[in-house]
Protein backbone atom coordinates (compact mmCIF):
# COMPACT_ATOMS: atom_id res chain seq x y z
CA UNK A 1 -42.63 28.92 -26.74
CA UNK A 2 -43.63 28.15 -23.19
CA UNK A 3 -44.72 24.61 -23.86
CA UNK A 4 -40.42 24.16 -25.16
CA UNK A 5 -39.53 25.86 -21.97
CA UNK A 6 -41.35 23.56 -19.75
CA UNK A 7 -39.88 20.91 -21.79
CA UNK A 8 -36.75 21.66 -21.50
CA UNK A 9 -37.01 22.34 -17.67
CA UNK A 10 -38.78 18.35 -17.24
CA UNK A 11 -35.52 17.63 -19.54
CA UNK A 12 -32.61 19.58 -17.06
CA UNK A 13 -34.67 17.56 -14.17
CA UNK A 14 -34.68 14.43 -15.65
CA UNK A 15 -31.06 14.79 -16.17
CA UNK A 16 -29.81 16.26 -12.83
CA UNK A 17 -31.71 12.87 -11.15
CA UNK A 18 -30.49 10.66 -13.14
CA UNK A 19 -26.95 12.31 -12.59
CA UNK A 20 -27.96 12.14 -8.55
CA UNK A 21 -28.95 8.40 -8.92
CA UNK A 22 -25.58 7.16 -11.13
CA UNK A 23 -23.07 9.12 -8.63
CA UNK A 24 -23.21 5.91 -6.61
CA UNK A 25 -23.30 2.93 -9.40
CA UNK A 26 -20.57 0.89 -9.59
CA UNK A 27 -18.11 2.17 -12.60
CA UNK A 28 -16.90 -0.33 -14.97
CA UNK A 29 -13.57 -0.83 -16.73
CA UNK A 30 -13.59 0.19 -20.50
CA UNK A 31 -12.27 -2.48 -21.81
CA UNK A 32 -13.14 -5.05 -24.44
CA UNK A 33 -12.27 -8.42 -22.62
CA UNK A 34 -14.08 -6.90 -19.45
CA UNK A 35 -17.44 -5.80 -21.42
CA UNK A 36 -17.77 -9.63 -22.61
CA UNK A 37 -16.92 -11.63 -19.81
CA UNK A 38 -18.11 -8.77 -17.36
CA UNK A 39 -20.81 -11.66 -15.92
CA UNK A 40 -17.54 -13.81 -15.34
CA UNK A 41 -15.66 -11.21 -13.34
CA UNK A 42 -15.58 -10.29 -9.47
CA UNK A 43 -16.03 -6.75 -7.97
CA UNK A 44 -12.80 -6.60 -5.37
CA UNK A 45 -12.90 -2.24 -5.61
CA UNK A 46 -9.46 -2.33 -3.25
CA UNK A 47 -5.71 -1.37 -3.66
CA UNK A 48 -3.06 -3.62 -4.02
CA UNK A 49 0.89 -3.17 -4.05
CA UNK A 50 3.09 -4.46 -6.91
CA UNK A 51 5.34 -7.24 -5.93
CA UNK A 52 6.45 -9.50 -8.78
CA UNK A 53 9.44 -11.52 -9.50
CA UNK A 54 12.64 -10.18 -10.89
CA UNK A 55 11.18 -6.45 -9.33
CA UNK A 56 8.41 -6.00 -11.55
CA UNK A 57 4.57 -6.85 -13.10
CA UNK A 58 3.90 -6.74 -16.57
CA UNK A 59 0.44 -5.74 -17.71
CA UNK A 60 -1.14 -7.26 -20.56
CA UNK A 61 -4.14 -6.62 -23.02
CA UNK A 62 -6.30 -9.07 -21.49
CA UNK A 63 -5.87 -12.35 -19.50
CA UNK A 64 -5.97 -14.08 -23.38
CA UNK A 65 -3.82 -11.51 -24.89
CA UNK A 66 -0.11 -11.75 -24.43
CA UNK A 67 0.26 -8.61 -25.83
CA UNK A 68 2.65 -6.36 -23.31
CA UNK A 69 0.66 -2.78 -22.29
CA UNK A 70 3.22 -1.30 -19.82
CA UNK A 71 5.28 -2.60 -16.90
CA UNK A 72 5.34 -1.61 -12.96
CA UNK A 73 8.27 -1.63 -10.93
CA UNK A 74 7.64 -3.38 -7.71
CA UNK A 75 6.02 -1.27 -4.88
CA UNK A 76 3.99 0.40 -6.69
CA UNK A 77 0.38 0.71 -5.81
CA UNK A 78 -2.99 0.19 -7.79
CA UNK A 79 -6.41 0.29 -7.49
CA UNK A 80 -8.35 -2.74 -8.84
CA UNK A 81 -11.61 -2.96 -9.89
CA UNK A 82 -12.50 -6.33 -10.89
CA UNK A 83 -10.76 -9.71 -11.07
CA UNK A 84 -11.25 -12.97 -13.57
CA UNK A 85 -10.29 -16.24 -13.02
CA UNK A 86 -9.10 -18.31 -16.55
CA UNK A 87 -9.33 -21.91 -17.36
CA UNK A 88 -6.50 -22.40 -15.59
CA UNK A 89 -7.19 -21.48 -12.43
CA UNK A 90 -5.08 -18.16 -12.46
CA UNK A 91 -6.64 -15.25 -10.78
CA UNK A 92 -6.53 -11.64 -13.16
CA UNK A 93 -7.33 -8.26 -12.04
CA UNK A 94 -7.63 -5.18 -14.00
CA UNK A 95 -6.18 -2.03 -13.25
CA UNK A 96 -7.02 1.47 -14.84
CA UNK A 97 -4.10 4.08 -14.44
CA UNK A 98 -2.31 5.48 -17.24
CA UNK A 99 -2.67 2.77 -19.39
CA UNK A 100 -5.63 0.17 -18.97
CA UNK A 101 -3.95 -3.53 -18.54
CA UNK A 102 -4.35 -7.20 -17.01
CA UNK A 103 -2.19 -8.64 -14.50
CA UNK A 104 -1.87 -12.05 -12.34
CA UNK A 105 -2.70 -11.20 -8.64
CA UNK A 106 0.00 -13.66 -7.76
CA UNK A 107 2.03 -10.65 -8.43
CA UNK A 108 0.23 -8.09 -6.03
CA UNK A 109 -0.42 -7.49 -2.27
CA UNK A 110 -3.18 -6.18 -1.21
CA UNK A 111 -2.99 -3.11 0.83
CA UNK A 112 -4.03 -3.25 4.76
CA UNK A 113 -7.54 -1.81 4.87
CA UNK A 114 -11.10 -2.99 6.33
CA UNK A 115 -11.18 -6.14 4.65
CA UNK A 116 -8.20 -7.09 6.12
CA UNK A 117 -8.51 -5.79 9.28
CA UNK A 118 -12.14 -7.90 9.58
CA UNK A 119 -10.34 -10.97 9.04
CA UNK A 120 -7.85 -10.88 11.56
CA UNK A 121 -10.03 -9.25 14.27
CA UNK A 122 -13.84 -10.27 13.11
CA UNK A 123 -13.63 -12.56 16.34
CA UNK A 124 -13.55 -9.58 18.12
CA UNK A 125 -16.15 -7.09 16.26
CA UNK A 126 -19.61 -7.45 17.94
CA UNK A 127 -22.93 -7.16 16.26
CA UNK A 128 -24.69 -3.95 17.21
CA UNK A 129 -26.37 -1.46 14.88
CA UNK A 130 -26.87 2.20 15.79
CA UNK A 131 -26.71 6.36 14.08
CA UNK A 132 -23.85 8.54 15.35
CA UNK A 133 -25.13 10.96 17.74
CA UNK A 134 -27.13 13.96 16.68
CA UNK A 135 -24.95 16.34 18.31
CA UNK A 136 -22.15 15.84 15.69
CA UNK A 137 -25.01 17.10 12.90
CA UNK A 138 -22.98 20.34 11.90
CA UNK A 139 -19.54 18.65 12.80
CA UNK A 140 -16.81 17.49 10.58
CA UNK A 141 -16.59 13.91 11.23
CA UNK A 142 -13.04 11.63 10.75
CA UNK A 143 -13.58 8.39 8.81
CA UNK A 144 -10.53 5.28 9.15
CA UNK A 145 -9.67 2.98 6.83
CA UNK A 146 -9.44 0.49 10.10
CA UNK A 147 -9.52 1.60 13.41
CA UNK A 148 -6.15 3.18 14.54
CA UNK A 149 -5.17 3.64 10.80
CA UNK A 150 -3.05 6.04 9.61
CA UNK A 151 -5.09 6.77 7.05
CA UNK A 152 -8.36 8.84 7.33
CA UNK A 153 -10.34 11.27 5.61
CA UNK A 154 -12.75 13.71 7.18
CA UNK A 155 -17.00 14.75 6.23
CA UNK A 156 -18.62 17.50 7.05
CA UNK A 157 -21.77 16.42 8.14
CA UNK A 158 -24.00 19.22 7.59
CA UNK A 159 -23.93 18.29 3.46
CA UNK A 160 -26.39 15.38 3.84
CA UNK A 161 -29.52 14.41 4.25
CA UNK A 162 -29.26 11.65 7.14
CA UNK A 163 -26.23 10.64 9.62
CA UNK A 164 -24.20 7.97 9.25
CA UNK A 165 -25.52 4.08 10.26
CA UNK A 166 -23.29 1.53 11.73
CA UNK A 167 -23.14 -1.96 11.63
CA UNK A 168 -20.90 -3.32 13.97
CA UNK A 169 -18.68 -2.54 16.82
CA UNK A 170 -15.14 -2.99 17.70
CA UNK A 171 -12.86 -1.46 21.12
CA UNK A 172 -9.31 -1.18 20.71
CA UNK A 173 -6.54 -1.48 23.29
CA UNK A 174 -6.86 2.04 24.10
CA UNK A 175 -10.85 1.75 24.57
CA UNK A 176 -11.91 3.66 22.22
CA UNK A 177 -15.28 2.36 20.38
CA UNK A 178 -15.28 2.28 16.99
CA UNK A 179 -18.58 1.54 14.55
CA UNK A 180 -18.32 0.12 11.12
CA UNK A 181 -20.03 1.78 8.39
CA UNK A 182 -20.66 -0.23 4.82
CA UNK A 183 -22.05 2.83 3.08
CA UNK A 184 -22.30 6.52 3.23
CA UNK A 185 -22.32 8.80 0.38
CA UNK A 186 -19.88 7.57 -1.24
CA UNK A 187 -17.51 6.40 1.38
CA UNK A 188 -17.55 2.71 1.32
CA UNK A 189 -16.57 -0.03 4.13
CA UNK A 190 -14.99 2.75 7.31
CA UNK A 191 -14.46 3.07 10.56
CA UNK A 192 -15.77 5.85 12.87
CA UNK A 193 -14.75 6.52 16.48
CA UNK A 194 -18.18 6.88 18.12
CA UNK A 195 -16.24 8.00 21.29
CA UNK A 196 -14.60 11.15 19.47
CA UNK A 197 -15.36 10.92 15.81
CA UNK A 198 -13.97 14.69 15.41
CA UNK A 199 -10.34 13.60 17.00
CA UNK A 200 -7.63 12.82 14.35
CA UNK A 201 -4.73 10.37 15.35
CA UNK A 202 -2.77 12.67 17.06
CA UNK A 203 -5.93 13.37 19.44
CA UNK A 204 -7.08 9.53 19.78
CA UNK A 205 -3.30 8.41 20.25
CA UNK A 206 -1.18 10.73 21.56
CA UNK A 207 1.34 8.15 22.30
CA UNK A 208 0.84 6.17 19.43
CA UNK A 209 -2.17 3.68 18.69
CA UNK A 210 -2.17 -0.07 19.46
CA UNK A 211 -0.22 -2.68 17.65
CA UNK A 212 -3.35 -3.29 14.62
CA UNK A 213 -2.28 -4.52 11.12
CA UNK A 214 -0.53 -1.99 9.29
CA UNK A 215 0.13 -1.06 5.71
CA UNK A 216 3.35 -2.92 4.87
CA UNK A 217 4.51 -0.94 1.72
CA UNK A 218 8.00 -0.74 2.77
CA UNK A 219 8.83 -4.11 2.99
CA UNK A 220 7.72 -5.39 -0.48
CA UNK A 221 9.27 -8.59 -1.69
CA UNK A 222 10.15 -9.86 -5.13
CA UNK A 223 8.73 -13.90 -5.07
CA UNK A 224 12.25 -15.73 -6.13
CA UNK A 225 11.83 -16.79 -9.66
CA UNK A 226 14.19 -20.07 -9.29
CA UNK A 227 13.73 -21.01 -12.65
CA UNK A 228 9.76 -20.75 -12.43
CA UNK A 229 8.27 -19.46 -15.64
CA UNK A 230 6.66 -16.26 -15.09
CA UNK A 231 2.24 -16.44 -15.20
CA UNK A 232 1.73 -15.27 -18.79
CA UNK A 233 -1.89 -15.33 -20.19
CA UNK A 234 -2.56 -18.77 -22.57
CA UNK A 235 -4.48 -18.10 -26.04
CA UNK A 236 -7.33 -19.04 -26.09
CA UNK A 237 -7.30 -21.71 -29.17
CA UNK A 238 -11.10 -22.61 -28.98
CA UNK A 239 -11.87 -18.99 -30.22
CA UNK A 240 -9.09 -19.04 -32.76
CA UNK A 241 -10.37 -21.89 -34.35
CA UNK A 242 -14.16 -20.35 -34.08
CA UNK A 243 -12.32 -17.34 -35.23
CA UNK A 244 -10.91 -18.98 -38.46
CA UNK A 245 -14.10 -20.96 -38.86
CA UNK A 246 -16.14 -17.52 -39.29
CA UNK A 247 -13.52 -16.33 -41.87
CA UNK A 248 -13.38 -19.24 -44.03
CA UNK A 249 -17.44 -19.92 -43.93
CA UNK A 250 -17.36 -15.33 -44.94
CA UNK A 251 -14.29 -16.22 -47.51
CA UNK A 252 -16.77 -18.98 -48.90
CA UNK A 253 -20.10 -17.33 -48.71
CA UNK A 254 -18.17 -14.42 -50.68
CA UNK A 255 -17.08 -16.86 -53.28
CA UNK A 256 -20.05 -18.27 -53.96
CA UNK A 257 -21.66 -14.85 -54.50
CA UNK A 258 -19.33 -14.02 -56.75
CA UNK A 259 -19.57 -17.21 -58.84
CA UNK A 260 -23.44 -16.64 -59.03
CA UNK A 261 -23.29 -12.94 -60.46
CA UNK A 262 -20.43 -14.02 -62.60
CA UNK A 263 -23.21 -16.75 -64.28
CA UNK A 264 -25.71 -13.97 -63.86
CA UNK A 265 -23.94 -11.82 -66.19
């Protein structure tokens, strides 16, 4: 009896690490074209906006699959995981809400975020690694999208292990210093204000922060259509016709058998 409880206690371990260790991995779509060209497809992890012609973007089964899943009205945001690009040259990305589907990225806009902010002001972002003080240990610490974003999200600090690493360093028009973290529990690719990281907007920008790029999701346009055919995935004939090779060499095989333990009897 004690040997099966000292089992089953190396088993609960085994399964709370493993829990621990997978809370951080990279979560794949579930879906069929993703698991087999999953080698062929890029990790973007960001949110994008819809903006098709005619007002909307049409999801379907998979980037080879004209099949229709749902359809999204334009302005409506999405997260996507993970693009593909097709023979053609035509960029898809995946999306996961109510209803899994595939979608040219033609058709969205990304949402304003650290990506985006890095390209227009990476001139200015200097190279300089450092650890938020220690004295914000037990402190509930404000994390930015971008600096002077409107959209933050606060830790408390006293949950974890270590405190947080930066990477790089930007100061706004308002001189406030800001350090970029890539990675902390979770929280991927933020912005910290190592001059106040406990002040929210309201305390960092009383009168309202600099100009910086900002989400644009009011002012989503349709692309005209002007007689363009809308991007619609192509089949793919090279695995039809592997596709109806397979069946006819099964229908054949089959026949054969048949013939044999016809003779047989």
């Amino acid at each position: 009896m004690k040997k099966w409880i000292g089992f089953l206690g190396m088993v609960f371990c085994f399964l709370l690490c493993a829990i621990s260790v997978r809370a951080d991995v990279i979560w794949e779509p579930m879906d069929s074209f993703y698991e087999k060209h999953s080698s062929e497809c890029t990790y973007v992890n960001r949110q994008y906006i819809a903006n098709g012609p005619d007002g909307v973007v049409i999801l379907y089964e998979s980037p080879e699959s004209a099949k229709v899943i749902t359809t999204w009205e334009n302005g409506r945001r999405a997260y996507i995981s993970f693009t593909y690009e097709d023979a053609q040259g035509i960029v898809w990305g995946i999306a996961e809400d109510e209803k899994t589907g595939w979608m040219p990225m033609d058709y969205m806009k990304v949402v304003y975020d650290s990506i985006s902010f890095a390209e227009d002001y990476g001139d200015q972002i200097v190279s300089e690694n450092g650890t938020l003080d220690e004295q914000y240990r037990n402190e509930s610490v404000y994390f930015w999208k971008y600096p002077g974003a409107e959209s933050y999200s606060s830790m408390n600090l006293q949950d974890w292990e270590y405190l947080p690493d930066y990477s790089g360093l930007y100061t706004d028009e308002a001189g406030h210093r800001w350090g970029y973290i890539g990675y902390y529990y979770g929280s991927r690719s933020v912005w910290v204000c190592l001059d106040a990281p406990t002040a929210d907007y309201a305390a960092l920008y009383p009168d309202g922060a600099p100009k910086i790029g900002k989400e644009d999701d009011t002012q989503t346009q349709s692309p005209e259509s002007s007689g363009t055919e809308r991007i619609a995935p192509q089949t793919n004939h090279m695995s039809v016709m592997i596709v109806v090779v397979l069946v006819a060499l099964v229908v054949a095989a089959t026949a054969v058998l048949l013939v044999f333990l016809k003779k047989r009897r």
